[in-house]
N, C-alpha and C. Protein backbone atom coordinates (compact mmCIF):
# COMPACT_ATOMS: atom_id res chain seq x y z
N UNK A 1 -16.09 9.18 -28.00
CA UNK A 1 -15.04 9.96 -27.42
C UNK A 1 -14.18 9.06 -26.52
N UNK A 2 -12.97 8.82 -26.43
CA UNK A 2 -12.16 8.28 -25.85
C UNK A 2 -11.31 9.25 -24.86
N UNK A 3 -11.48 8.96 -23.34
CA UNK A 3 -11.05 9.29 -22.26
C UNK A 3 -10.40 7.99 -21.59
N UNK A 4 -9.12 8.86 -21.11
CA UNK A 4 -8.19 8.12 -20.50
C UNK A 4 -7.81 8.54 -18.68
N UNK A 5 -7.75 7.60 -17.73
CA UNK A 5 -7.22 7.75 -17.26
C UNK A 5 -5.97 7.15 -16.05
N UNK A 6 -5.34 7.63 -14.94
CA UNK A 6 -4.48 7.30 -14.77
C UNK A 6 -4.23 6.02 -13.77
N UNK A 7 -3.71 5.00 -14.13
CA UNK A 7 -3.97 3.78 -13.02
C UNK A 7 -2.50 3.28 -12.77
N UNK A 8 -2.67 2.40 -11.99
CA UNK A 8 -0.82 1.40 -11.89
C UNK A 8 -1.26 0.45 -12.36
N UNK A 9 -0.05 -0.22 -12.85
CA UNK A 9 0.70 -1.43 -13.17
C UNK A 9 1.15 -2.24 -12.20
N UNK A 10 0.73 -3.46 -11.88
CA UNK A 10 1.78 -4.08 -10.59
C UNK A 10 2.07 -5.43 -11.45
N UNK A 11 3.11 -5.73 -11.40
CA UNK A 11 3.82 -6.78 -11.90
C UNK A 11 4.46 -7.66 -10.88
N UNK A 12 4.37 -8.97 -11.07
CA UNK A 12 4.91 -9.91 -9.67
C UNK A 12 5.59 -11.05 -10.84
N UNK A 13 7.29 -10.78 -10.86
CA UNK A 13 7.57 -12.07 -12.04
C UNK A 13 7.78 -13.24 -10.78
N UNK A 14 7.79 -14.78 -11.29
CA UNK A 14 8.25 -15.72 -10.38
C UNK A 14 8.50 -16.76 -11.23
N UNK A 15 8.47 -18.42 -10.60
CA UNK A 15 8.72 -19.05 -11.11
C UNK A 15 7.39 -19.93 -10.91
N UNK A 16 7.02 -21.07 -11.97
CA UNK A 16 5.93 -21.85 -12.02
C UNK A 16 5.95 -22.65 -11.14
N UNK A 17 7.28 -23.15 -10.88
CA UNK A 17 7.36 -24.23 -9.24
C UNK A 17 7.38 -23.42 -7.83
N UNK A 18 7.54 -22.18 -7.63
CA UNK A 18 7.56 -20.97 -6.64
C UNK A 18 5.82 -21.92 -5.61
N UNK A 19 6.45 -21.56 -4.36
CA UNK A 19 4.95 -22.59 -3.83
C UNK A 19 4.88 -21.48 -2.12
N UNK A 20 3.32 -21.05 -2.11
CA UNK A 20 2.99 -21.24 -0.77
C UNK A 20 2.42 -21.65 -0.06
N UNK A 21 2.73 -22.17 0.89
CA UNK A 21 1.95 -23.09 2.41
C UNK A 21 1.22 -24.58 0.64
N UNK A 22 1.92 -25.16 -0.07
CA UNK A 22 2.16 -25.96 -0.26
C UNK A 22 1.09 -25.97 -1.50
N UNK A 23 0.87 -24.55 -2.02
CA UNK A 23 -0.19 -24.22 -3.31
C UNK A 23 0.97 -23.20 -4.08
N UNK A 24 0.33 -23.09 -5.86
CA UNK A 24 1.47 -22.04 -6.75
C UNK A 24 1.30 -21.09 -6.25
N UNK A 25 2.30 -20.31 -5.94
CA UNK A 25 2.55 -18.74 -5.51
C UNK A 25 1.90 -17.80 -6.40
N UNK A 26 1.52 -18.38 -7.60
CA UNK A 26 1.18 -17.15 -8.46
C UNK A 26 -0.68 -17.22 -7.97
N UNK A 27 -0.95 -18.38 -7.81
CA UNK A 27 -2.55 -18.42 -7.30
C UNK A 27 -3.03 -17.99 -5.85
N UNK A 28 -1.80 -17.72 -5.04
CA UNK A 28 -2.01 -16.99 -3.75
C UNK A 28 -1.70 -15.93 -3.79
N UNK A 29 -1.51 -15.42 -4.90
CA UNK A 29 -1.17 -14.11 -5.48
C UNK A 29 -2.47 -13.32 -6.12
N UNK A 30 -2.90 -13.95 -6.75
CA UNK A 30 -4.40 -13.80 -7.44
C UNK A 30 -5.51 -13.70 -6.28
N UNK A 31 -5.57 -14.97 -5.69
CA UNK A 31 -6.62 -15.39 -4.36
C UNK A 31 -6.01 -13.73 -3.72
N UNK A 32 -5.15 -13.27 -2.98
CA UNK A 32 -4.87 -11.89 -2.34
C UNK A 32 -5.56 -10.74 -3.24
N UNK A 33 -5.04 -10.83 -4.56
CA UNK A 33 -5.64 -9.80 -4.83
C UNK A 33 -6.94 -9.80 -5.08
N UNK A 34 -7.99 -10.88 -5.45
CA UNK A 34 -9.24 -10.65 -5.20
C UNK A 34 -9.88 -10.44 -3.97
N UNK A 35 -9.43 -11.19 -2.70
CA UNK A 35 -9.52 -10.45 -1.13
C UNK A 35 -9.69 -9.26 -1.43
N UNK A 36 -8.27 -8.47 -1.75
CA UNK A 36 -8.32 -7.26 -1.54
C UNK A 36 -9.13 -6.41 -2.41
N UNK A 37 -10.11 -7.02 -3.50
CA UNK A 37 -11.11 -6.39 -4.01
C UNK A 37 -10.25 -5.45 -5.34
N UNK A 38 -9.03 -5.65 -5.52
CA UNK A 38 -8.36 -5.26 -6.56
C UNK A 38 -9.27 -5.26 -7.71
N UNK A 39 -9.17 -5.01 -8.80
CA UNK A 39 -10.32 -4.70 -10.03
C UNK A 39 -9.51 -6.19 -11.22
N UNK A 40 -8.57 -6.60 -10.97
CA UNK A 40 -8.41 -8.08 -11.67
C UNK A 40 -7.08 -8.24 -11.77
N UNK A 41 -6.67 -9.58 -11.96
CA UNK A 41 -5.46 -10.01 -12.27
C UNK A 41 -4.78 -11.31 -13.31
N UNK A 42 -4.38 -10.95 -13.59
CA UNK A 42 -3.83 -12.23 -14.75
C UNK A 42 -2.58 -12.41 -15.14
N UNK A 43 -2.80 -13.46 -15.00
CA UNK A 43 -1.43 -14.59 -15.34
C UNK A 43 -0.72 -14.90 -16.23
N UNK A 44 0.40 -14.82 -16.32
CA UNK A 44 0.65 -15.03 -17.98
C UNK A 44 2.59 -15.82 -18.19
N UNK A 45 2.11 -17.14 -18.67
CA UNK A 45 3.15 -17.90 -18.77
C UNK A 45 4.62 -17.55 -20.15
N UNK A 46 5.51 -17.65 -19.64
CA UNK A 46 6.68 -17.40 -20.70
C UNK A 46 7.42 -18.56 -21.02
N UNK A 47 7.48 -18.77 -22.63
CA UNK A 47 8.52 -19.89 -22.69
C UNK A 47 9.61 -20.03 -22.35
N UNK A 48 10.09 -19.17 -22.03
CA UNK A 48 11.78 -18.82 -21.85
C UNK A 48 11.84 -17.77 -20.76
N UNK A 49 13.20 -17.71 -19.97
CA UNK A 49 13.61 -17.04 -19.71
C UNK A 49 14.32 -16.73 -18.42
N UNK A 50 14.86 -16.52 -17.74
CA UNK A 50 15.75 -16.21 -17.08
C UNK A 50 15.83 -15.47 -15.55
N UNK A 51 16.25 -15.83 -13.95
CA UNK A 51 16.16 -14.92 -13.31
C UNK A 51 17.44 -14.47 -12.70
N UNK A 52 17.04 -14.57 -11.25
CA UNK A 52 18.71 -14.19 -10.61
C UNK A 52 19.53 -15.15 -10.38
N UNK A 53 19.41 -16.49 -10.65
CA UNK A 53 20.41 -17.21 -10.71
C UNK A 53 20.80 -17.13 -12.09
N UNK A 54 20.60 -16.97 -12.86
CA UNK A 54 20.72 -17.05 -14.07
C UNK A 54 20.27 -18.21 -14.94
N UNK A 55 19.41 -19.48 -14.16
CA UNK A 55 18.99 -20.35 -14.89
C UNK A 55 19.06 -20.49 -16.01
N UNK A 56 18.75 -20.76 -16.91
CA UNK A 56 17.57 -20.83 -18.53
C UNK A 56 16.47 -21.50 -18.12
N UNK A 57 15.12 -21.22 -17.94
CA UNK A 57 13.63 -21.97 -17.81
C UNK A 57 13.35 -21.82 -19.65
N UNK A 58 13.03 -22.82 -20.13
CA UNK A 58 12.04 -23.28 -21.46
C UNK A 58 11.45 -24.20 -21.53
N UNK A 59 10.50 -23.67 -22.61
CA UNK A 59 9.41 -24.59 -22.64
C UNK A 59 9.76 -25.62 -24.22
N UNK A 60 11.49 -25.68 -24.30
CA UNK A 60 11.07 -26.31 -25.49
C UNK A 60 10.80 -27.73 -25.87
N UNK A 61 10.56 -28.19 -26.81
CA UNK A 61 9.58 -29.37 -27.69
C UNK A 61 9.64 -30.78 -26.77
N UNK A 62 11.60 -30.79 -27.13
CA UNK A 62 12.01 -31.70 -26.54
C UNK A 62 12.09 -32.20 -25.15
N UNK A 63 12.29 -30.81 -24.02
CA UNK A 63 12.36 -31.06 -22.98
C UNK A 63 10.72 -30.03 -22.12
N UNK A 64 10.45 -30.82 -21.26
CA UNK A 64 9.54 -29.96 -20.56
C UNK A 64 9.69 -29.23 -19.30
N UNK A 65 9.68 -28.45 -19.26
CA UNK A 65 10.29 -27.62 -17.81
C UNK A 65 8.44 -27.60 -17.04
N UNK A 66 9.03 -27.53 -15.48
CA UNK A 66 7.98 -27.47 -14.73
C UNK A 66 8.05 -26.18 -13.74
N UNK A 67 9.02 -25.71 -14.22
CA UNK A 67 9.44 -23.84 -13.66
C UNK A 67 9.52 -22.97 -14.57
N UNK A 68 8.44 -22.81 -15.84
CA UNK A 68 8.48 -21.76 -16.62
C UNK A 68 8.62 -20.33 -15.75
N UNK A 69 8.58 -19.45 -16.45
CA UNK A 69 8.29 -17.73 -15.93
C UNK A 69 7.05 -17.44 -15.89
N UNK A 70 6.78 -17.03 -14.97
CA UNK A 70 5.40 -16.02 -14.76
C UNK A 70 5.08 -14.91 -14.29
N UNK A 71 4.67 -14.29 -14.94
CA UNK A 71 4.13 -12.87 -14.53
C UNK A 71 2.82 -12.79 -13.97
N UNK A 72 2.43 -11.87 -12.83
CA UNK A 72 1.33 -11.51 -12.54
C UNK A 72 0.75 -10.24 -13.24
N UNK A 73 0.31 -10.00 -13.70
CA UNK A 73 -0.26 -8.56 -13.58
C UNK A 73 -1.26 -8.04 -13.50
N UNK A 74 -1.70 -6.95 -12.15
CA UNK A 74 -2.50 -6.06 -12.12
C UNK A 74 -2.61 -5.03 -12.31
N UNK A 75 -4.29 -4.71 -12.61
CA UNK A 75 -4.16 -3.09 -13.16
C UNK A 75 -5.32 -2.26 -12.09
N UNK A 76 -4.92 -1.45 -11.63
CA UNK A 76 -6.34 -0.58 -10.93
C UNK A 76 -6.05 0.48 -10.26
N UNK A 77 -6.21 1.50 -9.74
CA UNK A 77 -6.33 2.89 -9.22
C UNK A 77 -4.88 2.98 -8.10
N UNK A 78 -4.04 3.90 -8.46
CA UNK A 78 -3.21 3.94 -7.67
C UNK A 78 -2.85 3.42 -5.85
N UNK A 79 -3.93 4.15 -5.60
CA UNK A 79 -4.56 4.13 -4.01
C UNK A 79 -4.43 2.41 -3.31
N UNK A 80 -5.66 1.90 -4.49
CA UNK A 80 -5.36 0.65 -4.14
C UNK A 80 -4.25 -0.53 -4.58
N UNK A 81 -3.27 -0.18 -5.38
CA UNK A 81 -1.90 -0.80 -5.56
C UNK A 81 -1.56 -0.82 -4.16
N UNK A 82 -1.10 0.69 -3.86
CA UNK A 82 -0.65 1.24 -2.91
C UNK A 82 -0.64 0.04 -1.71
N UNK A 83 -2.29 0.23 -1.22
CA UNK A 83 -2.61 -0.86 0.18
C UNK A 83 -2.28 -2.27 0.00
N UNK A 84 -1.86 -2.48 -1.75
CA UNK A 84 -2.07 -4.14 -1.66
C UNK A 84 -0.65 -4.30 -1.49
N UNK A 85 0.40 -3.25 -1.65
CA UNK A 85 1.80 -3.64 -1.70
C UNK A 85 2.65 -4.55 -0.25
N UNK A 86 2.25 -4.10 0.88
CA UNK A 86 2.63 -4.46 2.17
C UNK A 86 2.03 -5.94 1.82
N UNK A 87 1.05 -6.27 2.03
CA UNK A 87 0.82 -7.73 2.07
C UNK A 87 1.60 -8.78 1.02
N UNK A 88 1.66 -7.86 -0.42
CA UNK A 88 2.26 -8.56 -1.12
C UNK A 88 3.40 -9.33 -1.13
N UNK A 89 3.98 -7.50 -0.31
CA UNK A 89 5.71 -8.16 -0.25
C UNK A 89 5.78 -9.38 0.88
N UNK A 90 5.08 -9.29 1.54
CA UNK A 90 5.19 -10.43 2.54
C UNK A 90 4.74 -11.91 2.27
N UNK A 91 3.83 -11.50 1.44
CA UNK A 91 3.18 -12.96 0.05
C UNK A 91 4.58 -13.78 -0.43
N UNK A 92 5.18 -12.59 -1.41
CA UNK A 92 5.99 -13.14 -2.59
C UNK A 92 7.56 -13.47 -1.73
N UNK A 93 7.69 -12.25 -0.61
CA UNK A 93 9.16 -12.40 -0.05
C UNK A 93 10.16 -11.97 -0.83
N UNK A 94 11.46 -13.18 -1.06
CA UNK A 94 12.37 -13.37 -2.39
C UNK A 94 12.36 -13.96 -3.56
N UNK A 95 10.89 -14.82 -2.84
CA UNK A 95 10.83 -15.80 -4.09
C UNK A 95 10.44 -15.14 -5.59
N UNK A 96 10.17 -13.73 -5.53
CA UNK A 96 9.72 -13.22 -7.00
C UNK A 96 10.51 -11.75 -6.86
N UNK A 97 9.84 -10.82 -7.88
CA UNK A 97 10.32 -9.36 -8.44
C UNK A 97 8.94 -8.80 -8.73
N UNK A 98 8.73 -7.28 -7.21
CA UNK A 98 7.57 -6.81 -7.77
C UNK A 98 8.14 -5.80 -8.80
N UNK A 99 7.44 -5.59 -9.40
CA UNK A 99 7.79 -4.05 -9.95
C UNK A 99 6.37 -3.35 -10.39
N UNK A 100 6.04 -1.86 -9.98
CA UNK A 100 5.23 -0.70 -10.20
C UNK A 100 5.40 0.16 -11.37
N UNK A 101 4.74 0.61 -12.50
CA UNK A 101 4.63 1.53 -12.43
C UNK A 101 3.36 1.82 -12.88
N UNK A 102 3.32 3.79 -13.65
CA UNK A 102 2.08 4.31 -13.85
C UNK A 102 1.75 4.25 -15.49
N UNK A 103 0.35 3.96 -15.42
CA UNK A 103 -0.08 3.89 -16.91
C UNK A 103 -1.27 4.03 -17.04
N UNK A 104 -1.59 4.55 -18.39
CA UNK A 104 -3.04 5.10 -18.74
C UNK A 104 -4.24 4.05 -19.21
N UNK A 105 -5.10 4.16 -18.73
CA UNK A 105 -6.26 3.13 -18.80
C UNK A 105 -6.79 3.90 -19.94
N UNK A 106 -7.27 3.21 -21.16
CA UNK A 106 -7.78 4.01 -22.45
C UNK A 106 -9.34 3.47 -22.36
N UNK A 107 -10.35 4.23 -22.41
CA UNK A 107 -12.18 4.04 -22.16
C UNK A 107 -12.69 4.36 -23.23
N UNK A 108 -13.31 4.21 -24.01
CA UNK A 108 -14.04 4.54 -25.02
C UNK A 108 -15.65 4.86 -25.20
């Protein structure tokens, strides 16, 4: 029987060179959310793509970029999104784009 239920999404995009107190932003991003006992998080690199400056970041053949795109994403119980958001925003600042929303955890 498959039961579903309802959790958030937290998404943190940035850049691969993005740095705090002189470590990747996306790993003081991770390191926070395991502090905060969040239920997991993962990382996930893009060949391409684009922010508010409008850059182009790629990963292609010829040239190697050292500021790909990255996404964070976590998944776990509303409640605790919720508490991790304040610290976050103060984590990431400007240097990234959180974005929330709601989605169904599928259990089998």
């Amino acid at each position: 029987m498959i039961h579903t239920d309802e959790a958030a999404l937290l998404r943190i995009y940035m850049g691969e060179s993005d740095r705090q107190d002189g470590h990747p932003l996306h790993e003081a991003v991770v390191l926070a959310a395991r502090s905060a006992g969040l239920a997991g998080a993962t990382v996930l690199r893009g060949p391409l793509g684009f922010g508010r400056s409008s850059r182009l970041h790629s990963a292609k053949i010829l040239r190697l970029s050292d500021d790909l795109p990255l996404v964070v994403e976590i998944v776990d119980c509303p409640e605790r999104i919720d508490a991790f958001l304040e610290p976050l925003a103060g984590l990431v600042g400007d240097r990234g784009l959180i974005t929330l929303e709601t989605v169904r955890v599928v259990k089998g």
